[in-house]
C-alpha atoms as a PDB file:
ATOM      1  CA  UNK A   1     -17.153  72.021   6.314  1.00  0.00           C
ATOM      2  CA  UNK A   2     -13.840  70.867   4.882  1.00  0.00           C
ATOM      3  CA  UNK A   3     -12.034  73.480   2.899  1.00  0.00           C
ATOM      4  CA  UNK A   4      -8.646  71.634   1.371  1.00  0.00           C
ATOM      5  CA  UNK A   5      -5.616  74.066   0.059  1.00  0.00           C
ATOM      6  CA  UNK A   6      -3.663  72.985  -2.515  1.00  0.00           C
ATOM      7  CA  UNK A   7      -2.164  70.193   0.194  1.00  0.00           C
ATOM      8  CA  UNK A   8       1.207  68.623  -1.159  1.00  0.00           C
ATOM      9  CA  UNK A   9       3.441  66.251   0.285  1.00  0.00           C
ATOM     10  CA  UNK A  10       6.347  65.179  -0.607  1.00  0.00           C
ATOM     11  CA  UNK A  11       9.046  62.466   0.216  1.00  0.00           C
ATOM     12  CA  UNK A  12      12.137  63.305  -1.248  1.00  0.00           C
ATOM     13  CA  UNK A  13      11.993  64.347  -4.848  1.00  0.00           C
ATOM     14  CA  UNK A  14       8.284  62.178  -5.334  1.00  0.00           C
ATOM     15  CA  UNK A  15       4.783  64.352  -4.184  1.00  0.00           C
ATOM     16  CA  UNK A  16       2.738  61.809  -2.568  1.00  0.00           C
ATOM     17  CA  UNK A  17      -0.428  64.032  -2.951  1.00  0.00           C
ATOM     18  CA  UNK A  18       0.100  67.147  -5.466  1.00  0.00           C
ATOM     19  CA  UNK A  19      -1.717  70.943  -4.785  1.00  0.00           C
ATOM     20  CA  UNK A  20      -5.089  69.078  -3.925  1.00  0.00           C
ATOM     21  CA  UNK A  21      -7.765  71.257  -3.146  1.00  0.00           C
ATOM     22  CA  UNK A  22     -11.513  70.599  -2.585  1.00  0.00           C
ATOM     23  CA  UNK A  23     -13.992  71.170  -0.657  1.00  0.00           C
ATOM     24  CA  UNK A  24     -16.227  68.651   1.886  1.00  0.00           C
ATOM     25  CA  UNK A  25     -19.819  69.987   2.874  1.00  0.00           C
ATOM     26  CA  UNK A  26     -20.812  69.589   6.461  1.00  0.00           C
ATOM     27  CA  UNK A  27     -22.963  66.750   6.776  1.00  0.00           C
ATOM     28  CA  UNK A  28     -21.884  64.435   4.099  1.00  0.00           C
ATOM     29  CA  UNK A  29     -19.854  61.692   2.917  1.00  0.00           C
ATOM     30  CA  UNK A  30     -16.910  61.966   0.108  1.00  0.00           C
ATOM     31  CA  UNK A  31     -15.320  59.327  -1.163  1.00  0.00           C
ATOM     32  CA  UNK A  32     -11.435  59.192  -1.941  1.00  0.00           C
ATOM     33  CA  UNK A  33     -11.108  56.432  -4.886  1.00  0.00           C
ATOM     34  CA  UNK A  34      -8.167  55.370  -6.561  1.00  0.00           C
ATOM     35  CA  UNK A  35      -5.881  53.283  -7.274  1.00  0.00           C
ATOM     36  CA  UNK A  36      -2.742  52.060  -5.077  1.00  0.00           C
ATOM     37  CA  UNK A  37      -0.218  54.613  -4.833  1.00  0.00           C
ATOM     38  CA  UNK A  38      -2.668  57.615  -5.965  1.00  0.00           C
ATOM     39  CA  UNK A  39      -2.546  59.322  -2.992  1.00  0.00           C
ATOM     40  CA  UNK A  40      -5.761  58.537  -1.330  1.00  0.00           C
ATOM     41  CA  UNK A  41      -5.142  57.653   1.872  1.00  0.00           C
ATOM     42  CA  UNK A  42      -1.896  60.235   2.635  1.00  0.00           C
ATOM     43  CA  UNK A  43      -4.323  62.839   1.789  1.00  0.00           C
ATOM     44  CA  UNK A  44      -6.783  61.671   3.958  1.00  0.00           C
ATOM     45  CA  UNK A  45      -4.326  60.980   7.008  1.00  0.00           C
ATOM     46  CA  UNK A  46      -3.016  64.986   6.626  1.00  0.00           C
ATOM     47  CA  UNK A  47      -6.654  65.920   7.200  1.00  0.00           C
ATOM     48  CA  UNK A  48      -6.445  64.693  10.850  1.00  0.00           C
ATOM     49  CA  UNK A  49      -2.488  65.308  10.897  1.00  0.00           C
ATOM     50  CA  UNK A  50      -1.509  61.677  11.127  1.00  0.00           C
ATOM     51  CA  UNK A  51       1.382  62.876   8.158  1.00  0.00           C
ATOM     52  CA  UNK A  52       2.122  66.647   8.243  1.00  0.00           C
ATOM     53  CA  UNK A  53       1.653  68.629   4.788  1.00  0.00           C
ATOM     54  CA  UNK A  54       4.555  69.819   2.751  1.00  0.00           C
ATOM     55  CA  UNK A  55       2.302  72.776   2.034  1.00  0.00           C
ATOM     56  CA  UNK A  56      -0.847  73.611   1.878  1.00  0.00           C
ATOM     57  CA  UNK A  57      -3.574  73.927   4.542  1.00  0.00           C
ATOM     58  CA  UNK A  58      -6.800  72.343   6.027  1.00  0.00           C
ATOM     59  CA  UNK A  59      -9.811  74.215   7.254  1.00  0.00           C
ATOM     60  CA  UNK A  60     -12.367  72.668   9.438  1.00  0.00           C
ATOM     61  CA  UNK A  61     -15.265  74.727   9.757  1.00  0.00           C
ATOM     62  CA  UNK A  62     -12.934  77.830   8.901  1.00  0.00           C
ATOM     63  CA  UNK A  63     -10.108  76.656  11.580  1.00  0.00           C
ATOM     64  CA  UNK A  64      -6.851  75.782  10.660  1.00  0.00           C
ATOM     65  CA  UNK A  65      -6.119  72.510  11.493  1.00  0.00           C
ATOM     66  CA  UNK A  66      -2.359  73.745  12.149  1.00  0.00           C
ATOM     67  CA  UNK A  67      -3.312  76.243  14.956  1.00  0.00           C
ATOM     68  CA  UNK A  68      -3.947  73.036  17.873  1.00  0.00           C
ATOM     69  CA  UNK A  69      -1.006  70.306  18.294  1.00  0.00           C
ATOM     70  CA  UNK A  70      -1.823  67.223  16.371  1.00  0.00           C
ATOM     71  CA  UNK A  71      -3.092  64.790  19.175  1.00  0.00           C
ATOM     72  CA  UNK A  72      -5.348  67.387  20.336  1.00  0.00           C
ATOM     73  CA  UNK A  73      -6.686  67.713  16.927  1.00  0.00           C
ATOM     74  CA  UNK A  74      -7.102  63.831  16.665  1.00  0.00           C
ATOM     75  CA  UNK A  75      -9.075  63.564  19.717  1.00  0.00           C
ATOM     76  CA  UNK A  76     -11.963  65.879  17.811  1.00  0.00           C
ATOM     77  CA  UNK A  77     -11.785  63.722  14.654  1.00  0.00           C
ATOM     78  CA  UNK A  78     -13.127  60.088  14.268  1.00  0.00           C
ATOM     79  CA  UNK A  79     -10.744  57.679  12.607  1.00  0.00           C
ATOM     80  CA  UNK A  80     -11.275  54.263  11.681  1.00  0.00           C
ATOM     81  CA  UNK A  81      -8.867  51.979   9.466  1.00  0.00           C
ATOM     82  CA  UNK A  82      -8.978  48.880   7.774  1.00  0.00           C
ATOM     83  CA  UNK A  83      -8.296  45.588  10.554  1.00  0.00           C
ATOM     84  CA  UNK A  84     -10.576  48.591  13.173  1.00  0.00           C
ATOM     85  CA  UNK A  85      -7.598  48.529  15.448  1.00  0.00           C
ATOM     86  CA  UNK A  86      -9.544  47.682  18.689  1.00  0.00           C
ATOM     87  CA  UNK A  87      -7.602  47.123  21.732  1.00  0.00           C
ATOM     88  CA  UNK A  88      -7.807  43.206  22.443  1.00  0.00           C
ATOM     89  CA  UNK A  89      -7.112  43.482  26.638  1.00  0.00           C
ATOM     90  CA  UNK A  90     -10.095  45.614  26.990  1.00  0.00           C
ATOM     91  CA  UNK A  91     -13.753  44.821  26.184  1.00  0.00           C
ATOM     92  CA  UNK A  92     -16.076  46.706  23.642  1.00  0.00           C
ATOM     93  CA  UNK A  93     -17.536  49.655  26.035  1.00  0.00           C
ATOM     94  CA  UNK A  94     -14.149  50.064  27.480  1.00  0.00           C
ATOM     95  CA  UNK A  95     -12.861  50.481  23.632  1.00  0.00           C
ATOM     96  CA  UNK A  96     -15.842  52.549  22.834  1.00  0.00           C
ATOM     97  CA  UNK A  97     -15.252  54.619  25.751  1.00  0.00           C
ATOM     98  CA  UNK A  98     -11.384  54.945  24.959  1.00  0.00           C
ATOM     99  CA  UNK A  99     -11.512  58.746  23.916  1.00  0.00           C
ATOM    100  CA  UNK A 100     -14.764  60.082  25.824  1.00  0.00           C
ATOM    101  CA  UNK A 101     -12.090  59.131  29.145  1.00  0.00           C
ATOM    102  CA  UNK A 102      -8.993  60.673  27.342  1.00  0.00           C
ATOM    103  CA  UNK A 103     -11.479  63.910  27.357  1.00  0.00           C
ATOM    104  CA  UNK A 104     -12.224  64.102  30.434  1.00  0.00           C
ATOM    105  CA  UNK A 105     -15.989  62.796  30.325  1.00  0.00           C
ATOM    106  CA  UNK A 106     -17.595  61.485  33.472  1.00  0.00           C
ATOM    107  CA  UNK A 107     -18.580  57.844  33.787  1.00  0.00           C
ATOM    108  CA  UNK A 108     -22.251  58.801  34.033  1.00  0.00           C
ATOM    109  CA  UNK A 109     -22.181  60.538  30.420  1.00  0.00           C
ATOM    110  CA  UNK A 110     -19.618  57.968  28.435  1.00  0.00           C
ATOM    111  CA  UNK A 111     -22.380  54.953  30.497  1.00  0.00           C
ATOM    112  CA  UNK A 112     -25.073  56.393  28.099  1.00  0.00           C
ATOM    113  CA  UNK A 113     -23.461  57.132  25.252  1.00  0.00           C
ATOM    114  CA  UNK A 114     -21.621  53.504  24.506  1.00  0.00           C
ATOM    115  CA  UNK A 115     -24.941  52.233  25.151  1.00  0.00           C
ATOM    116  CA  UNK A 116     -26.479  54.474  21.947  1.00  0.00           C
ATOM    117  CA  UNK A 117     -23.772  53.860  19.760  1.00  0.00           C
ATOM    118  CA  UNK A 118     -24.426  50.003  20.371  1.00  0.00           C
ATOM    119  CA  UNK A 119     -27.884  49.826  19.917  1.00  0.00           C
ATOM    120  CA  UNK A 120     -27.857  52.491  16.567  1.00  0.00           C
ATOM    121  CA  UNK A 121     -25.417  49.782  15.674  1.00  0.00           C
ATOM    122  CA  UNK A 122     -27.635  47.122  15.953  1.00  0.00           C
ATOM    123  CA  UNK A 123     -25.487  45.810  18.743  1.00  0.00           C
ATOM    124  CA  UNK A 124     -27.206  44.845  22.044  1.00  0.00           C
ATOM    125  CA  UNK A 125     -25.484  46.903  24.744  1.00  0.00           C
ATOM    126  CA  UNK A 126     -26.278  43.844  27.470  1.00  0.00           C
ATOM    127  CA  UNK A 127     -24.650  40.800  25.115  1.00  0.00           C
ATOM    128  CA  UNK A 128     -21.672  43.229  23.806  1.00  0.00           C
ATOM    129  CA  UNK A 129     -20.434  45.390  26.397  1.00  0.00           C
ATOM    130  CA  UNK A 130     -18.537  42.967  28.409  1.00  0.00           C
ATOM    131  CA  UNK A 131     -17.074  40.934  24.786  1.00  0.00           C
ATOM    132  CA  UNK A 132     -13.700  41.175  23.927  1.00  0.00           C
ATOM    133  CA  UNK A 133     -12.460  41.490  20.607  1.00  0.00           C
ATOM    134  CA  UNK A 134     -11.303  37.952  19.755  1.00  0.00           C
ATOM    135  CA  UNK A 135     -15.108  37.287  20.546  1.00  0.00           C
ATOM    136  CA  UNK A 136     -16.593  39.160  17.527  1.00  0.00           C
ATOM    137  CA  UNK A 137     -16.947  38.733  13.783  1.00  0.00           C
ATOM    138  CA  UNK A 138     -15.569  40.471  11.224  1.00  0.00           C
ATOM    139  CA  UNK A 139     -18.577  42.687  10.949  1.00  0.00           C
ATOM    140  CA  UNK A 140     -19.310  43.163  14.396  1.00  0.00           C
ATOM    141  CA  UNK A 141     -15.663  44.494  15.225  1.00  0.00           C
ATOM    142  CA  UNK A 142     -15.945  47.258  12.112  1.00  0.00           C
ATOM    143  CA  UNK A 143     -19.102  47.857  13.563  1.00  0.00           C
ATOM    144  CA  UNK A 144     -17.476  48.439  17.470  1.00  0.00           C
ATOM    145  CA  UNK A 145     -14.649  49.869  15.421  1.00  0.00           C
ATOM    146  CA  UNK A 146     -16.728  52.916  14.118  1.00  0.00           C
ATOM    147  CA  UNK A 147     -18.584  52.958  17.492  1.00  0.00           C
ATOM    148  CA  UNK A 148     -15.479  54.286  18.979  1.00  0.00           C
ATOM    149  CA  UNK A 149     -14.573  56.672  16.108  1.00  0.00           C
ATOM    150  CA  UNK A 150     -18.409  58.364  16.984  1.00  0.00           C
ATOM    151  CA  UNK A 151     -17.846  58.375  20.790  1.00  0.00           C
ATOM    152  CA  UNK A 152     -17.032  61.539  21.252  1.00  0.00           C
ATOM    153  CA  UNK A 153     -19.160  63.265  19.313  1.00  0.00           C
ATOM    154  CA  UNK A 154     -16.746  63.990  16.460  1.00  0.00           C
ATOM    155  CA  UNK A 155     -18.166  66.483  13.386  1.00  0.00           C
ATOM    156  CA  UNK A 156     -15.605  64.672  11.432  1.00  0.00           C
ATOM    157  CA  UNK A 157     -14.893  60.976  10.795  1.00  0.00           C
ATOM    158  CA  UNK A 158     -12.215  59.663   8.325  1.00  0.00           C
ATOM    159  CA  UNK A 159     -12.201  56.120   7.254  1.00  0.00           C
ATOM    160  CA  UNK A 160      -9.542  54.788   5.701  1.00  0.00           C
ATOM    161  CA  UNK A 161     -10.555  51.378   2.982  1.00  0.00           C
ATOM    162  CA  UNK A 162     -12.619  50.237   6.105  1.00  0.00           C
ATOM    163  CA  UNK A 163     -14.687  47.522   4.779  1.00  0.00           C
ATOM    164  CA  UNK A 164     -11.631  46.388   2.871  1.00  0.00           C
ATOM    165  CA  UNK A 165     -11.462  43.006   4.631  1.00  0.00           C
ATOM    166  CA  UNK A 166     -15.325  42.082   4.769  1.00  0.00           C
ATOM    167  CA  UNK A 167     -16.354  39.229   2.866  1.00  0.00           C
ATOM    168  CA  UNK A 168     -18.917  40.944   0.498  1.00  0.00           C
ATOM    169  CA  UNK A 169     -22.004  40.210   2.136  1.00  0.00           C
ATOM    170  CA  UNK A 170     -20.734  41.502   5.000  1.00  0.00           C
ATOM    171  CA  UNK A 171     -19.369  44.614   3.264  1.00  0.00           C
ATOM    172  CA  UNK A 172     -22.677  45.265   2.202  1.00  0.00           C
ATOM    173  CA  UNK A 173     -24.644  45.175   4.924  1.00  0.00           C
ATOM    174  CA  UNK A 174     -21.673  47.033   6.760  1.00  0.00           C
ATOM    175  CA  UNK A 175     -22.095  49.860   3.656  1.00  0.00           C
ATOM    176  CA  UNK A 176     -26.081  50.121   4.433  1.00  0.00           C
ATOM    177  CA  UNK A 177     -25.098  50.010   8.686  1.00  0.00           C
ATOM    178  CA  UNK A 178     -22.634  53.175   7.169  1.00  0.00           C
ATOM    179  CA  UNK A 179     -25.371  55.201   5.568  1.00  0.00           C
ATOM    180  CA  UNK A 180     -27.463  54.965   8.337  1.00  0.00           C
ATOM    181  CA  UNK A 181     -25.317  55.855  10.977  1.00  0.00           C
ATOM    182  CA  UNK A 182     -24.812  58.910   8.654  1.00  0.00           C
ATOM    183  CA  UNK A 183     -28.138  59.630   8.334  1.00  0.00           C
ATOM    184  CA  UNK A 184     -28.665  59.302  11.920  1.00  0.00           C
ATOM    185  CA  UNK A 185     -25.816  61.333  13.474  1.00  0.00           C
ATOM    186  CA  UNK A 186     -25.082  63.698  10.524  1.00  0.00           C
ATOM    187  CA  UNK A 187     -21.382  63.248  10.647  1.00  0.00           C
ATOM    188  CA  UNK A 188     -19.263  64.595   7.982  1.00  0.00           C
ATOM    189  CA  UNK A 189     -17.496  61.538   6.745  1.00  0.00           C
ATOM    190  CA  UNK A 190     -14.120  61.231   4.102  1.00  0.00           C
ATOM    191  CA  UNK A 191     -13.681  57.163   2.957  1.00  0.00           C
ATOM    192  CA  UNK A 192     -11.029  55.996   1.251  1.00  0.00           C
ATOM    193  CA  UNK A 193     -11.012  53.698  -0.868  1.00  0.00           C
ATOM    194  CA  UNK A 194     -10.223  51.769  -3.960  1.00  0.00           C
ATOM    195  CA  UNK A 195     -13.584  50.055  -4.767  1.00  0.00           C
ATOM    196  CA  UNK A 196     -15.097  52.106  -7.814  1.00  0.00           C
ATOM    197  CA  UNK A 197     -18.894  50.771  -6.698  1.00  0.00           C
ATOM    198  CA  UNK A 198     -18.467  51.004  -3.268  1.00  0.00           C
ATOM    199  CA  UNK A 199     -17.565  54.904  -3.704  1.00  0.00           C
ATOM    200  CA  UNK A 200     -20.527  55.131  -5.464  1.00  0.00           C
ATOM    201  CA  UNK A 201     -22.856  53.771  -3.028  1.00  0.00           C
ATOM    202  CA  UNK A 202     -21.512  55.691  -0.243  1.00  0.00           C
ATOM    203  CA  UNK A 203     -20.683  59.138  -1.484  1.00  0.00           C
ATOM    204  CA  UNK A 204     -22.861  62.002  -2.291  1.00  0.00           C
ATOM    205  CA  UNK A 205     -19.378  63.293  -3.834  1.00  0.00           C
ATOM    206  CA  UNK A 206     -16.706  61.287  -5.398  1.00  0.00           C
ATOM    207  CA  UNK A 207     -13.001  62.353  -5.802  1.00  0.00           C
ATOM    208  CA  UNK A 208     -10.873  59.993  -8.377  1.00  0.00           C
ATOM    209  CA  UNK A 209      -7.239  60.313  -7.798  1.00  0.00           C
ATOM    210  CA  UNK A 210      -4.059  59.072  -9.559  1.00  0.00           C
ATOM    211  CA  UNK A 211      -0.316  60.112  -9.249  1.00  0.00           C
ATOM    212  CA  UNK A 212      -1.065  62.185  -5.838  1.00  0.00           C
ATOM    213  CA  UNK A 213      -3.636  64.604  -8.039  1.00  0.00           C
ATOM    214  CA  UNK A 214      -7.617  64.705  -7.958  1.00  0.00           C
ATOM    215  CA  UNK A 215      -8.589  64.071 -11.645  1.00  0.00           C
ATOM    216  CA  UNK A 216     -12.293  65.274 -10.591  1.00  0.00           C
ATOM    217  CA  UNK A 217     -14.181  65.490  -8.011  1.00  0.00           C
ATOM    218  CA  UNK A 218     -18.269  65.804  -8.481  1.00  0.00           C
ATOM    219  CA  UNK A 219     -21.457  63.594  -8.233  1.00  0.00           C
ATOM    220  CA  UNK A 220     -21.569  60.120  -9.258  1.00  0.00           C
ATOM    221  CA  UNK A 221     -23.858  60.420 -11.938  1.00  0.00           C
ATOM    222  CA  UNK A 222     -21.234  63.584 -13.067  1.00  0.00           C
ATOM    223  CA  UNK A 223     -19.046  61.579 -13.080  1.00  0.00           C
ATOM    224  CA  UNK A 224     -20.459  58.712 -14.924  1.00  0.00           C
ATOM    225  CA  UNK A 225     -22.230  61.001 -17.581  1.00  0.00           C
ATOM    226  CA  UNK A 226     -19.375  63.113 -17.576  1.00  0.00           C
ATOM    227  CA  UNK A 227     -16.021  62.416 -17.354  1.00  0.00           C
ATOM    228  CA  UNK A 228     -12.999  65.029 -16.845  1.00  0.00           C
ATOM    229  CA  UNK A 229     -10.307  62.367 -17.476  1.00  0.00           C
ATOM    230  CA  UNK A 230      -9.886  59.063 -19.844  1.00  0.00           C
ATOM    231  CA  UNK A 231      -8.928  57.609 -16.341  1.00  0.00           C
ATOM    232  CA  UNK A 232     -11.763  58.472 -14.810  1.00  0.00           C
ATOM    233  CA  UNK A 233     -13.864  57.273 -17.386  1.00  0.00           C
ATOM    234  CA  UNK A 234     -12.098  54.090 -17.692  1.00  0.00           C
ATOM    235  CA  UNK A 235     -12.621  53.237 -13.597  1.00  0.00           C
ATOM    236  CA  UNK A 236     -16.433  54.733 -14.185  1.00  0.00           C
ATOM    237  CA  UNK A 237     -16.653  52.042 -17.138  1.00  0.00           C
ATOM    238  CA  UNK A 238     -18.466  53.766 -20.030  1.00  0.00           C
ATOM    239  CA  UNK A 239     -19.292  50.439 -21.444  1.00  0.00           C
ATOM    240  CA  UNK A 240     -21.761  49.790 -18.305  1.00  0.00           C
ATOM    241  CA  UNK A 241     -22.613  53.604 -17.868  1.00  0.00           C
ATOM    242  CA  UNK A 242     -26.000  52.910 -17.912  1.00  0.00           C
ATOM    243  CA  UNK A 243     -26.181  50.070 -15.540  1.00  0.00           C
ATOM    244  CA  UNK A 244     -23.918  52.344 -13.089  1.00  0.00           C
ATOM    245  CA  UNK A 245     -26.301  54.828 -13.198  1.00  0.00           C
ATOM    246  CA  UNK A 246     -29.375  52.748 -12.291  1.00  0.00           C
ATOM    247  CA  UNK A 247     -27.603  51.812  -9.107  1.00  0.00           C
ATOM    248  CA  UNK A 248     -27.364  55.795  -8.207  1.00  0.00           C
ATOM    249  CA  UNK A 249     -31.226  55.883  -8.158  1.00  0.00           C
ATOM    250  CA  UNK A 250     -33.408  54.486  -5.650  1.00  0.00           C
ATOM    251  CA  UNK A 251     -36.706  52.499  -6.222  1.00  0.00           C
ATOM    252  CA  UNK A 252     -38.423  54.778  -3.442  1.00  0.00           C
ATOM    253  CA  UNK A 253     -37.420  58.129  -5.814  1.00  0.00           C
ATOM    254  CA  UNK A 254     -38.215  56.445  -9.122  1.00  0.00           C
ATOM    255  CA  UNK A 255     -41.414  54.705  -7.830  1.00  0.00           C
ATOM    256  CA  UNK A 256     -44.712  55.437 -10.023  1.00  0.00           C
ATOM    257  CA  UNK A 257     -48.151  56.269  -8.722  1.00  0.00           C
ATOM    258  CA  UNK A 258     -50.104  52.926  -7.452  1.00  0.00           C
ATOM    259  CA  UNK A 259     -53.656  52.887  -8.826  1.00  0.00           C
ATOM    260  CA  UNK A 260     -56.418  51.503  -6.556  1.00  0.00           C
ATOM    261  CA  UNK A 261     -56.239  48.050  -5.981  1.00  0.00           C
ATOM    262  CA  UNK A 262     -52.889  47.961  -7.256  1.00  0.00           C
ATOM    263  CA  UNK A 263     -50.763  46.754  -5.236  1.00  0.00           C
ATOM    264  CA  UNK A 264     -49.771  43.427  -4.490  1.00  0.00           C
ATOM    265  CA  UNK A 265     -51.091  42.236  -7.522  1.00  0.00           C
ATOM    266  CA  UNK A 266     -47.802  40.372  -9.340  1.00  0.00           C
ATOM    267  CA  UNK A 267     -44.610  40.513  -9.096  1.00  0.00           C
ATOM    268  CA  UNK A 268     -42.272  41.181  -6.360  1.00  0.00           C
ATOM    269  CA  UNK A 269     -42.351  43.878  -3.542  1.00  0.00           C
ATOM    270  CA  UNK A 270     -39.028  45.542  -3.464  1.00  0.00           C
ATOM    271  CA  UNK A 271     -37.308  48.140  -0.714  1.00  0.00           C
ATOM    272  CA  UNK A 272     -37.692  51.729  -1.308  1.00  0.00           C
ATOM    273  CA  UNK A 273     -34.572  51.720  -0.546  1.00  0.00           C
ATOM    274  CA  UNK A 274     -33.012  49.146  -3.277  1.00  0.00           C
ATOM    275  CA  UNK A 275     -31.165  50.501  -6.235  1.00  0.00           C
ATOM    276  CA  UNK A 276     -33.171  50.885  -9.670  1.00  0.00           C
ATOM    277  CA  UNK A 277     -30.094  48.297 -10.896  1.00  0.00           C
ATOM    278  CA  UNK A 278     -31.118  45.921  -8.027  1.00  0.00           C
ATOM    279  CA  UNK A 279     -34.920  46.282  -9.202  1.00  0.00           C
ATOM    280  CA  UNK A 280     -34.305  45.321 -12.870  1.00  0.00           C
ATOM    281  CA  UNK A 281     -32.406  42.167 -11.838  1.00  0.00           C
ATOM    282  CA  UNK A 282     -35.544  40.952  -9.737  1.00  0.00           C
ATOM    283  CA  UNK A 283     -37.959  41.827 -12.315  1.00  0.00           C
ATOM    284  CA  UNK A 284     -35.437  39.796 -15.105  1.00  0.00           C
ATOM    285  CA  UNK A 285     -34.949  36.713 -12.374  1.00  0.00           C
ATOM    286  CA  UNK A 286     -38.930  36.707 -11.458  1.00  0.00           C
ATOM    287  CA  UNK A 287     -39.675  36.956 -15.216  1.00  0.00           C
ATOM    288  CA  UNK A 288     -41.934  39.899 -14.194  1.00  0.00           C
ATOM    289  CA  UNK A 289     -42.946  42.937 -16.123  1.00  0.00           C
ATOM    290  CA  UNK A 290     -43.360  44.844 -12.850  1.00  0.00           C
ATOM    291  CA  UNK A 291     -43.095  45.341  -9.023  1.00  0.00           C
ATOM    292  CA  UNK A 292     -44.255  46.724  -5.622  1.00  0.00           C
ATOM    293  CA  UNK A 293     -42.130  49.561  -3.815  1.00  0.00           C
ATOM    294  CA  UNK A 294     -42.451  49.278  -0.215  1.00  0.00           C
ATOM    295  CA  UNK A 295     -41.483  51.269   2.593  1.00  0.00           C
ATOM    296  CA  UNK A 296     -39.313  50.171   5.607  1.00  0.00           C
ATOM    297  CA  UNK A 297     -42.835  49.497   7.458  1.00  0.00           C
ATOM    298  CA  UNK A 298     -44.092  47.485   4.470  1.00  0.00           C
ATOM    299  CA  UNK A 299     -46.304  50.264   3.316  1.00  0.00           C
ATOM    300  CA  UNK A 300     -46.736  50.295  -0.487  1.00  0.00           C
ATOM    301  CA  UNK A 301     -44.876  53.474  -2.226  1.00  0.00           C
ATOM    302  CA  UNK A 302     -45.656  52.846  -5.533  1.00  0.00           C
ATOM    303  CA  UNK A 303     -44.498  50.449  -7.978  1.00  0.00           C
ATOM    304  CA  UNK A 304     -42.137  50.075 -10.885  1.00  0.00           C
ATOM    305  CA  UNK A 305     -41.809  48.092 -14.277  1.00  0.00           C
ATOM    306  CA  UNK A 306     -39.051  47.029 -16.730  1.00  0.00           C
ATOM    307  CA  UNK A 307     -39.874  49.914 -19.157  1.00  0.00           C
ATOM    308  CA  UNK A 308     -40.106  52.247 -16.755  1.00  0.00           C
ATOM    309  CA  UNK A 309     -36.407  51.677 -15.747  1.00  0.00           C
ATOM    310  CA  UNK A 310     -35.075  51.694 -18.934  1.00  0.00           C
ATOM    311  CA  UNK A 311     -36.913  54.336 -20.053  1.00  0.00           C
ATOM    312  CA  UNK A 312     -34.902  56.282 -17.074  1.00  0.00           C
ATOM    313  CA  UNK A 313     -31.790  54.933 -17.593  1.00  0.00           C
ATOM    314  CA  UNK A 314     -31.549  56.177 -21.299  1.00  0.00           C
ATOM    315  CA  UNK A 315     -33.129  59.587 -20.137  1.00  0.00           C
ATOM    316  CA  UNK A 316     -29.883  60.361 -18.422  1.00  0.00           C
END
């Protein structure tokens, strides 16, 4: 866990960030949105010490991130920026590896663990190992990039507008490789970033910032049903709250009972794990009144239809 103190810095007479305090739960991802100049990304950098507070404290897992000198802090924190900042004289395990060997690790325990990270990145270990850089897309170095941020095991990584210069069908498919990773390694994750949909994709909590202060910080749907600030609600959009909040429900959790015989019978089969708004644009573009929810194995879930999803979407 996380536990923010009214954190403030300032640089000369202008607070950068502005007696923040929040709280991150083990285990999750928050997002940092806003716009530039709100403060997101200072705050996130005095989390790992990269800018010293003003004031104010951080607490990781009821330590004070003050009471170790900052590189030795950073070497227990994942960090990953926009551009990945992968060293282009060395190859991708030997960047992977950079902080397991500032550690300490032996060879025969960093061997093993570049070769997980690669393959849970979809990455084979015997085609990317020995690549440089300047060899890799776009996707594939964010993807080495955050391979390196998880080497050592961190309980924390920070990630600051990281997709930012992914095309957007990259970015997406670099969001999903995100989620997963999460899911997979439990990491407690902080993103920055200024994209109001891509904070709501990733986060289980959002945090909306302007002029160095968090306006609110909740759920997405709290914040979309609910908003603290006419700010807020402007970068939420109330005039598309109900389309936003289709996209924070899956079609696996809104999926109705299938009858015998049901499935595959019209319509198209969607991913449990597609968005509710993603569903309703299929069944509009097939011209269908309904479809199939499958699982990752292409087991049918359950199904869905047009009314259903409204139905929800006005609900809440």
């Amino acid at each position: 866990m996380i536990v923010i103190e009214s954190l403030t810095k300032h640089y000369g007479p202008i607070a950068a960030v502005d007696g923040v305090s929040m709280t991150i739960e083990r285990d999750s991802i928050t997002v940092i949105v806003g716009t530039s100049g709100s403060g997101k990304s200072t705050l996130l950098r005095m989390i790992n010490r990269l800018i010293e507070p003003t004031s104010g404290r951080v607490l990781i897992d009821g330590r004070d991130t003050a009471s170790e000198s900052g590189h030795r802090l950073r070497r227990h924190i994942g960090y990953v920026i926009q551009g990945y900042g992968l060293f282009p004289h060395r190859t991708v395990a030997h960047n992977i590896a950079t902080v397991p060997r500032l550690l300490g690790w032996d060879e025969n325990r960093i061997r093993p663990r570049v070769a997980q990270l690669l393959e849970a990145l979809q990455l084979d270990p015997a085609v990317y190992s020995g690549k440089y850089p300047h060899q890799l897309s776009g996707g594939e170095q964010q993807r080495v990039g955050v391979a390196r941020a998880l080497a050592a095991e961190p309980a924390v990584l920070l990630m600051d507008e990281p997709f930012g210069a992914l095309d957007p069908i990259i970015r997406e498919k670099a969001q999903d490789d995100l989620l997963e990773i999460q899911r997979k390694f439990g990491t407690t994750m902080v993103v920055v970033t200024h994209d109001i949909d891509e904070a709501f994709r990733l986060g289980d909590r959002v945090a909306v910032m302007s002029a160095g202060r968090v306006l609110q910080y909740d759920r997405p749907e709290v914040l979309v049903t609910h908003p603290a600030d006419p700010l807020v609600a402007r970068m939420t959009g109330s005039a598309e709250r109900a389309m936003r909040l289709l996209s924070l429900t899956t079609a696996g959790e809104a999926a109705l009972p299938l009858t015998p015989g049901e499935a595959g019978t019209g319509g198209p089969a969607v991913p449990a794990s597609a968005s509710l708004r993603v569903v309703l644009s299929e069944l509009l573009w097939h011209g269908s009144e309904s479809a199939t929810v499958i699982d990752g194995d292409g087991t049918p879930r359950g199904r869905l239809t047009v009314a259903a999803i409204l139905a929800r979407a006005r609900a809440r």
